[in-house]
PDB file of N, CA and C in Angstrom:
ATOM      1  N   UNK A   1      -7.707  26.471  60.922  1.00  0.00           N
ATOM      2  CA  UNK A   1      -7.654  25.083  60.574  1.00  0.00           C
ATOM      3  C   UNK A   1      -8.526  24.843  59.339  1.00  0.00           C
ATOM      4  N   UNK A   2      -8.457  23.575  58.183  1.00  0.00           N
ATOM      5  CA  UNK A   2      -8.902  23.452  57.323  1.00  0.00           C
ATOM      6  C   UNK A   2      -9.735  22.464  57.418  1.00  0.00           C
ATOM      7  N   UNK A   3     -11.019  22.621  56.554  1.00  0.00           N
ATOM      8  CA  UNK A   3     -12.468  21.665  57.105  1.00  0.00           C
ATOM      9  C   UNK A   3     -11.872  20.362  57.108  1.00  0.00           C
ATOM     10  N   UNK A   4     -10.526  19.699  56.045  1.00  0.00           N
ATOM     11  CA  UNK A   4     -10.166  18.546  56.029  1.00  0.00           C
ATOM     12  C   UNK A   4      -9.626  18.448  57.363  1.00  0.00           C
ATOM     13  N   UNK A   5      -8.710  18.944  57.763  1.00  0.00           N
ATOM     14  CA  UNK A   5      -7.936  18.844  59.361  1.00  0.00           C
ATOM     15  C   UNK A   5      -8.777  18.479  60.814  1.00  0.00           C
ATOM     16  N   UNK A   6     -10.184  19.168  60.032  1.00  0.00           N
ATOM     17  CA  UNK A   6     -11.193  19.249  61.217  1.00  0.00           C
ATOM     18  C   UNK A   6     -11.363  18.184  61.126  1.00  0.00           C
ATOM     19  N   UNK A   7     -11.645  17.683  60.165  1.00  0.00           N
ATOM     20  CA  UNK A   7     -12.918  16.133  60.039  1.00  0.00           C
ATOM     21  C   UNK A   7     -11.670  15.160  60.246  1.00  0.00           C
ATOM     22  N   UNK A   8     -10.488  15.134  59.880  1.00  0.00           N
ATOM     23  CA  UNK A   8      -9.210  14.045  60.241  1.00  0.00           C
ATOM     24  C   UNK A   8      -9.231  13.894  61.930  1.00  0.00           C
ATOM     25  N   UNK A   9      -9.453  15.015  62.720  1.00  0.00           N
ATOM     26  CA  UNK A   9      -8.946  15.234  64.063  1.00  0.00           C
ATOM     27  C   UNK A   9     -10.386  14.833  64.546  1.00  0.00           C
ATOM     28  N   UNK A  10     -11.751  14.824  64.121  1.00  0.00           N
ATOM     29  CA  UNK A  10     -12.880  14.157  64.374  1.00  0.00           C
ATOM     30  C   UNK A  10     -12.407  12.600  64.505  1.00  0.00           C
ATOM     31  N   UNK A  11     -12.069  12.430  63.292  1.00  0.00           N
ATOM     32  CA  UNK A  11     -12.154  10.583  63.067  1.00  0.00           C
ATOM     33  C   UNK A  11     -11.495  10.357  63.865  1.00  0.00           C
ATOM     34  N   UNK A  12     -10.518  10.630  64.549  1.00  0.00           N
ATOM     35  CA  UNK A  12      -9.324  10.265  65.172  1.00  0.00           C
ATOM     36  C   UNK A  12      -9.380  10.202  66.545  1.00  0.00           C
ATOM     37  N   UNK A  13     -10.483  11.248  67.213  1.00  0.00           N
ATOM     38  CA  UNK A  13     -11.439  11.475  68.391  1.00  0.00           C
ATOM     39  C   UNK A  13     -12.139  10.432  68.267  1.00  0.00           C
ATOM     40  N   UNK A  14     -13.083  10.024  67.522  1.00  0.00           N
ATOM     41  CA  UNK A  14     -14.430   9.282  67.474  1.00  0.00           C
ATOM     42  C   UNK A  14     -13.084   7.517  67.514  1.00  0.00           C
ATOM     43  N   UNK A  15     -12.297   7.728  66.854  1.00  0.00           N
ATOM     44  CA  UNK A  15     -11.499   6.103  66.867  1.00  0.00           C
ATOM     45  C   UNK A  15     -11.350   6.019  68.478  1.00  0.00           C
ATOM     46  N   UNK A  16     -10.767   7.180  68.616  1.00  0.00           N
ATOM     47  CA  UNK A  16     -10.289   6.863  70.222  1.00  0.00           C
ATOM     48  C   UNK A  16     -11.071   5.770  71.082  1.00  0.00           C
ATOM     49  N   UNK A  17     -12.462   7.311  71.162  1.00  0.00           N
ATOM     50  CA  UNK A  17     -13.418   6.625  72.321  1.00  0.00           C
ATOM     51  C   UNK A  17     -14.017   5.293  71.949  1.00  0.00           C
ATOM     52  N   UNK A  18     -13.590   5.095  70.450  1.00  0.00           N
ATOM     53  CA  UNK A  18     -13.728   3.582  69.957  1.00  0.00           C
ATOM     54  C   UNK A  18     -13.395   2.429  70.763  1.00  0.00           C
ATOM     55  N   UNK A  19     -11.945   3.089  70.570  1.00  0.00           N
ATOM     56  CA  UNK A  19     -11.319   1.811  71.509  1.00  0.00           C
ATOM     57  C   UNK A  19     -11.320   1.658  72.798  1.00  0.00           C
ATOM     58  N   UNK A  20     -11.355   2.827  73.428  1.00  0.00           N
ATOM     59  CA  UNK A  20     -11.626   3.166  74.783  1.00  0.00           C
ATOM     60  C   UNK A  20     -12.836   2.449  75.571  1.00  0.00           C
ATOM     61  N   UNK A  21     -14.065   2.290  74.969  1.00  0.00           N
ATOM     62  CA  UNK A  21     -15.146   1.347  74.463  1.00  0.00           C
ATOM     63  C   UNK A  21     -14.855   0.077  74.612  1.00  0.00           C
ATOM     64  N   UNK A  22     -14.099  -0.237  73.486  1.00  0.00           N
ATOM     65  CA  UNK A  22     -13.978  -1.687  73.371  1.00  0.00           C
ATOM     66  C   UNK A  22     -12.599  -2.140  75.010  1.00  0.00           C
ATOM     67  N   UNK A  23     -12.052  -1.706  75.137  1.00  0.00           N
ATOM     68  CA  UNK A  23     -11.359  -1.848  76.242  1.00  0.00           C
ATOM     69  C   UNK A  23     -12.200  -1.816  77.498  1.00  0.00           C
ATOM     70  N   UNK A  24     -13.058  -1.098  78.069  1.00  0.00           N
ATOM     71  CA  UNK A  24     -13.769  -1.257  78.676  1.00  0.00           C
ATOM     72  C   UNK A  24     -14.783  -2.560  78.593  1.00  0.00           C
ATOM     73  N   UNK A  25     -15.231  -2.902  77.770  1.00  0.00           N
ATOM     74  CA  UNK A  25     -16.325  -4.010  77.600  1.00  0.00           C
ATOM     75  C   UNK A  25     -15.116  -4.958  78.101  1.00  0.00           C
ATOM     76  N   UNK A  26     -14.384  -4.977  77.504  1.00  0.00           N
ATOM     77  CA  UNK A  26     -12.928  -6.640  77.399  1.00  0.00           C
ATOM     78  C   UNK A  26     -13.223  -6.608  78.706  1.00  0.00           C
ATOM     79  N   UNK A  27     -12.867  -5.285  80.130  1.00  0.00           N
ATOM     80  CA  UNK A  27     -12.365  -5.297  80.582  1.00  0.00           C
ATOM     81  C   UNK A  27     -13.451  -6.187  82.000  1.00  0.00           C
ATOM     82  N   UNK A  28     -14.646  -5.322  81.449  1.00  0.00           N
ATOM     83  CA  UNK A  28     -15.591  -5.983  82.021  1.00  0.00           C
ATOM     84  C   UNK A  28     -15.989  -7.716  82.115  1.00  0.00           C
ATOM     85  N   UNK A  29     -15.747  -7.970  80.679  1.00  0.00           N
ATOM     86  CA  UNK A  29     -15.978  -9.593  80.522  1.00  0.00           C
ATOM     87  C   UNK A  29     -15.190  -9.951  81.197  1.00  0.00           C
ATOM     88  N   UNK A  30     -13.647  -9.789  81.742  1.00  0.00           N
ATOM     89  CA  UNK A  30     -12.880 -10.739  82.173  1.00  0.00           C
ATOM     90  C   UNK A  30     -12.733 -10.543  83.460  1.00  0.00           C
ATOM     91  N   UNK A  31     -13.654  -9.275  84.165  1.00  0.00           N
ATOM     92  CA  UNK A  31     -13.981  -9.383  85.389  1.00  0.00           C
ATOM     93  C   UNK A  31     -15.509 -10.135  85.885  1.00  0.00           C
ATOM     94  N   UNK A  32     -16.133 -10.520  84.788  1.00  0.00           N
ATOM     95  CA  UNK A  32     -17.244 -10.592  84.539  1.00  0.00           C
ATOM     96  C   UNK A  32     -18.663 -10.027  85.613  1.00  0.00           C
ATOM     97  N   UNK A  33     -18.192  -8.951  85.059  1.00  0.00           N
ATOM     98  CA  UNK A  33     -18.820  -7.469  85.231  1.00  0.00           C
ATOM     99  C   UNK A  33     -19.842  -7.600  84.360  1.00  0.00           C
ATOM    100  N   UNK A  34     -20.488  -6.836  84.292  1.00  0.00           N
ATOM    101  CA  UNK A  34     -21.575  -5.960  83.305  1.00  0.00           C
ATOM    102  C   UNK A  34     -21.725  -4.738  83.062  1.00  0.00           C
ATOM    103  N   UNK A  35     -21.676  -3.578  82.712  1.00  0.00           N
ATOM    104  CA  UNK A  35     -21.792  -2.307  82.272  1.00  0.00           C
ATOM    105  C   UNK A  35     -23.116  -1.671  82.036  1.00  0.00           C
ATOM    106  N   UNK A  36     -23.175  -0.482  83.041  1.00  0.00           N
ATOM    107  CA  UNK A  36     -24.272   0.120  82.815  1.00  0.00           C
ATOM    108  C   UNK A  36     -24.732   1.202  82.022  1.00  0.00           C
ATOM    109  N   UNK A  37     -24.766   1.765  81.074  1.00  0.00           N
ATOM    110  CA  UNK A  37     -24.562   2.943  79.959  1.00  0.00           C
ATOM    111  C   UNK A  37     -26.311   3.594  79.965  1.00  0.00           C
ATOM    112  N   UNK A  38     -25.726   4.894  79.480  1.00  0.00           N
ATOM    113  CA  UNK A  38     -27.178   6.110  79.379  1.00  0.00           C
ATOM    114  C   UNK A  38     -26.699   6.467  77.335  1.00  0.00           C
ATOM    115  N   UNK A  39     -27.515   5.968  77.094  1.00  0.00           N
ATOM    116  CA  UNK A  39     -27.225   6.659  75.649  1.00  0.00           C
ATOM    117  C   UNK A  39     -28.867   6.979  75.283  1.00  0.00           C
ATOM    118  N   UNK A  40     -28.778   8.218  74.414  1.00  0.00           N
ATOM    119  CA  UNK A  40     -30.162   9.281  74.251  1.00  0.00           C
ATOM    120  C   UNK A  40     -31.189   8.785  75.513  1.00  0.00           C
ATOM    121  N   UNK A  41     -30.670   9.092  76.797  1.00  0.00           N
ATOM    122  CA  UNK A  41     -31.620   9.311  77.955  1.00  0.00           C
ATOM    123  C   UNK A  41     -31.642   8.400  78.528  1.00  0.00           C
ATOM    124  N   UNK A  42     -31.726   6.680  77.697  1.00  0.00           N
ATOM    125  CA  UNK A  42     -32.283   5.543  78.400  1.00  0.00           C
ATOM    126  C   UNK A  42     -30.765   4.573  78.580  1.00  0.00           C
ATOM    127  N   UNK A  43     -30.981   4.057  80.192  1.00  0.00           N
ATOM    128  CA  UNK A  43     -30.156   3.250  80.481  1.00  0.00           C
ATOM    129  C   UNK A  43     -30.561   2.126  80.096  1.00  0.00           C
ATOM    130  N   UNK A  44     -28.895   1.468  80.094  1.00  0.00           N
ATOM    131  CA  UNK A  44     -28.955  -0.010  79.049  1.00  0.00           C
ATOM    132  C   UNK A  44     -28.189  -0.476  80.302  1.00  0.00           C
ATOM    133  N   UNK A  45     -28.334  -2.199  80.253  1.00  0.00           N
ATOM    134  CA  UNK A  45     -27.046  -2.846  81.187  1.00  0.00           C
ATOM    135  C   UNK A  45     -26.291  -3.883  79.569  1.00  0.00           C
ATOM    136  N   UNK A  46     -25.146  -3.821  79.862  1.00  0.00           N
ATOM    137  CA  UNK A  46     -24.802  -4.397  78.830  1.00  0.00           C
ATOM    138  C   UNK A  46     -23.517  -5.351  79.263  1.00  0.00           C
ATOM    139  N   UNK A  47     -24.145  -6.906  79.242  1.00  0.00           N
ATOM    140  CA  UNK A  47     -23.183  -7.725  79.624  1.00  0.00           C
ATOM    141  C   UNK A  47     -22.749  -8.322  78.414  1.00  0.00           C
ATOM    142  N   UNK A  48     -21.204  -8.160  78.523  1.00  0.00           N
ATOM    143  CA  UNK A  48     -20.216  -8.948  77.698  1.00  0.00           C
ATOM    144  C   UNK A  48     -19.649 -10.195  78.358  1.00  0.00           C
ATOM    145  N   UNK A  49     -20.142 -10.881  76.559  1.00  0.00           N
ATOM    146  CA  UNK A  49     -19.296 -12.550  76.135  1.00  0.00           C
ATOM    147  C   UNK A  49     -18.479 -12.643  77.341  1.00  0.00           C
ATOM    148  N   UNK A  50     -18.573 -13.945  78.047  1.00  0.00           N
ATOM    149  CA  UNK A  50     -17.153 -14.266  78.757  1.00  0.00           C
ATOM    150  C   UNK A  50     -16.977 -15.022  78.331  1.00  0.00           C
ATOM    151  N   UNK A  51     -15.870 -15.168  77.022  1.00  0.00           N
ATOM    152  CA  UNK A  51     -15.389 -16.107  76.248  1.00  0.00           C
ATOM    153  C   UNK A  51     -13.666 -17.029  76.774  1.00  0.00           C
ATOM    154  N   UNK A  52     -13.361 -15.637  77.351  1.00  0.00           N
ATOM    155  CA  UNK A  52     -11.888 -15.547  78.023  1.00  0.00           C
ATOM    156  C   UNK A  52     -11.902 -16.335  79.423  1.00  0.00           C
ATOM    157  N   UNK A  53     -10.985 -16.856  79.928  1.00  0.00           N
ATOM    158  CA  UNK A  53     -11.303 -17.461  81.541  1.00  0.00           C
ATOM    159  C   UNK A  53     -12.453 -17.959  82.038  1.00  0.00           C
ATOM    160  N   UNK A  54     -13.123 -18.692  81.398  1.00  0.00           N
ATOM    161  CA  UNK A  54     -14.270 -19.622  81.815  1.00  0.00           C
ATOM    162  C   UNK A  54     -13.598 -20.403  83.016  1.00  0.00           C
ATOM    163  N   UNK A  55     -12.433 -20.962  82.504  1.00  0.00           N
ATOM    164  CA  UNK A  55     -12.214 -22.177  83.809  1.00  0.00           C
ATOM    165  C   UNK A  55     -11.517 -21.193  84.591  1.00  0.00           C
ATOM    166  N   UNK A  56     -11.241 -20.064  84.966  1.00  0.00           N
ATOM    167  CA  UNK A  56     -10.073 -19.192  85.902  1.00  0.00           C
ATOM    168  C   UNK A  56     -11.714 -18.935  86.954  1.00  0.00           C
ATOM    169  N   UNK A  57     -11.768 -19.942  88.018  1.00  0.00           N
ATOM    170  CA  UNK A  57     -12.698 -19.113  89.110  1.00  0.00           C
ATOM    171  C   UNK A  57     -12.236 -17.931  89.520  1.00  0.00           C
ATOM    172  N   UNK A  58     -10.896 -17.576  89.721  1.00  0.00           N
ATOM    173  CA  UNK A  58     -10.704 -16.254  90.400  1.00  0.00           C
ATOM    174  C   UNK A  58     -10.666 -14.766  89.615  1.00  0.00           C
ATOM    175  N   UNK A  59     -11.150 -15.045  88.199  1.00  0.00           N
ATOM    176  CA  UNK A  59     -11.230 -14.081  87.178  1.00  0.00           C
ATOM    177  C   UNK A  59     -11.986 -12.757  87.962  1.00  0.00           C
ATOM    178  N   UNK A  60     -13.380 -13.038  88.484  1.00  0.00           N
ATOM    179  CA  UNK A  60     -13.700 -11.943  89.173  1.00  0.00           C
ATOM    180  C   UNK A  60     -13.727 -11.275  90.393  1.00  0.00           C
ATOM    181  N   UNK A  61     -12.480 -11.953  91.169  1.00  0.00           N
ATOM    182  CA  UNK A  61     -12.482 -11.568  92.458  1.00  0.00           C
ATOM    183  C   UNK A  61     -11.351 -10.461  91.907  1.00  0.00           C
ATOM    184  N   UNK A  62     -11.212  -9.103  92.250  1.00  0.00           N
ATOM    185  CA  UNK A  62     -10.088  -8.132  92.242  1.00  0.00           C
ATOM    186  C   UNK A  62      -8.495  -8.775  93.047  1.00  0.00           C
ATOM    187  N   UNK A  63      -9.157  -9.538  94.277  1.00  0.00           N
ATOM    188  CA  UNK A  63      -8.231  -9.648  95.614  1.00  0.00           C
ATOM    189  C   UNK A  63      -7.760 -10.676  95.743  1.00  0.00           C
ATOM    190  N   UNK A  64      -8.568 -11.926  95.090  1.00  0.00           N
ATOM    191  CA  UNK A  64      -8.042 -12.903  94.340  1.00  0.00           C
ATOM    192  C   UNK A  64      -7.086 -13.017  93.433  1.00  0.00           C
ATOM    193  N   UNK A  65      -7.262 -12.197  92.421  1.00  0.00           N
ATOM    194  CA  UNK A  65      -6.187 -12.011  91.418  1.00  0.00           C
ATOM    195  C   UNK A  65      -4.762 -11.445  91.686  1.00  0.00           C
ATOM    196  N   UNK A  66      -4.934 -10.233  92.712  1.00  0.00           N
ATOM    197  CA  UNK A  66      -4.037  -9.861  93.683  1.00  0.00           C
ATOM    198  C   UNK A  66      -2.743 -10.872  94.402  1.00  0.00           C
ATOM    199  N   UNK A  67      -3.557 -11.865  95.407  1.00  0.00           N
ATOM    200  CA  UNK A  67      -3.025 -12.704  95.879  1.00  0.00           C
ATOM    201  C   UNK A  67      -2.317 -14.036  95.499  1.00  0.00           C
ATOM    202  N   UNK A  68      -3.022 -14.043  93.794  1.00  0.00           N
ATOM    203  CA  UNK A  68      -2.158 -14.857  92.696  1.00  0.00           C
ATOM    204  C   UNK A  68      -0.663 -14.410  92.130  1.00  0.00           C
ATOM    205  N   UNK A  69      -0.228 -13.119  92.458  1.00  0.00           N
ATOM    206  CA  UNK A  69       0.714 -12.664  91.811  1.00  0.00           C
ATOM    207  C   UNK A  69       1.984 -13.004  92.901  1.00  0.00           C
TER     208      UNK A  69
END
C-alpha cells in the first residue's frame, strides 16, 4: 500500500468514529442520558444539550416510547 492510501484509509477511520461519536451523544440527549467516557486515563461524564423534545415527557422512558408506537 502507498503512504497516500494509508493516510486516505486513516481519515476515513478517524471520520467514522467521528460520526459514530456524534450519533451517540444525539442519541443520548434525546434519551436524556449522559455519557460516561475514559480518555488518557481520566473519566469524564458528559451530558448533552437537550435541545430536541423538551416538551415530549416520554423522551426518556425506553417503554414509554415503545407503547407510543
Amino acid at each position: 500500500m502507498k503512504e497516500k492510501e494509508i493516510l486516505e484509509m486513516q481519515r476515513l477511520i478517524d471520520e467514522g468514529v467521528r460520526r459514530a461519536q456524534l450519533r451517540l451523544l444525539q442519541r443520548a440527549g434525546a434519551a436524556r442520558q449522559s455519557l460516561v467516557v475514559c480518555r488518557d486515563g481520566k473519566i469524564f461524564e458528559i451530558v448533552p444539550e437537550m435541545e430536541q423534545n423538551m416538551g415530549d415527557s416520554n423522551c426518556g422512558d425506553p417503554l414509554a416510547r415503545r407503547k407510543q408506537r
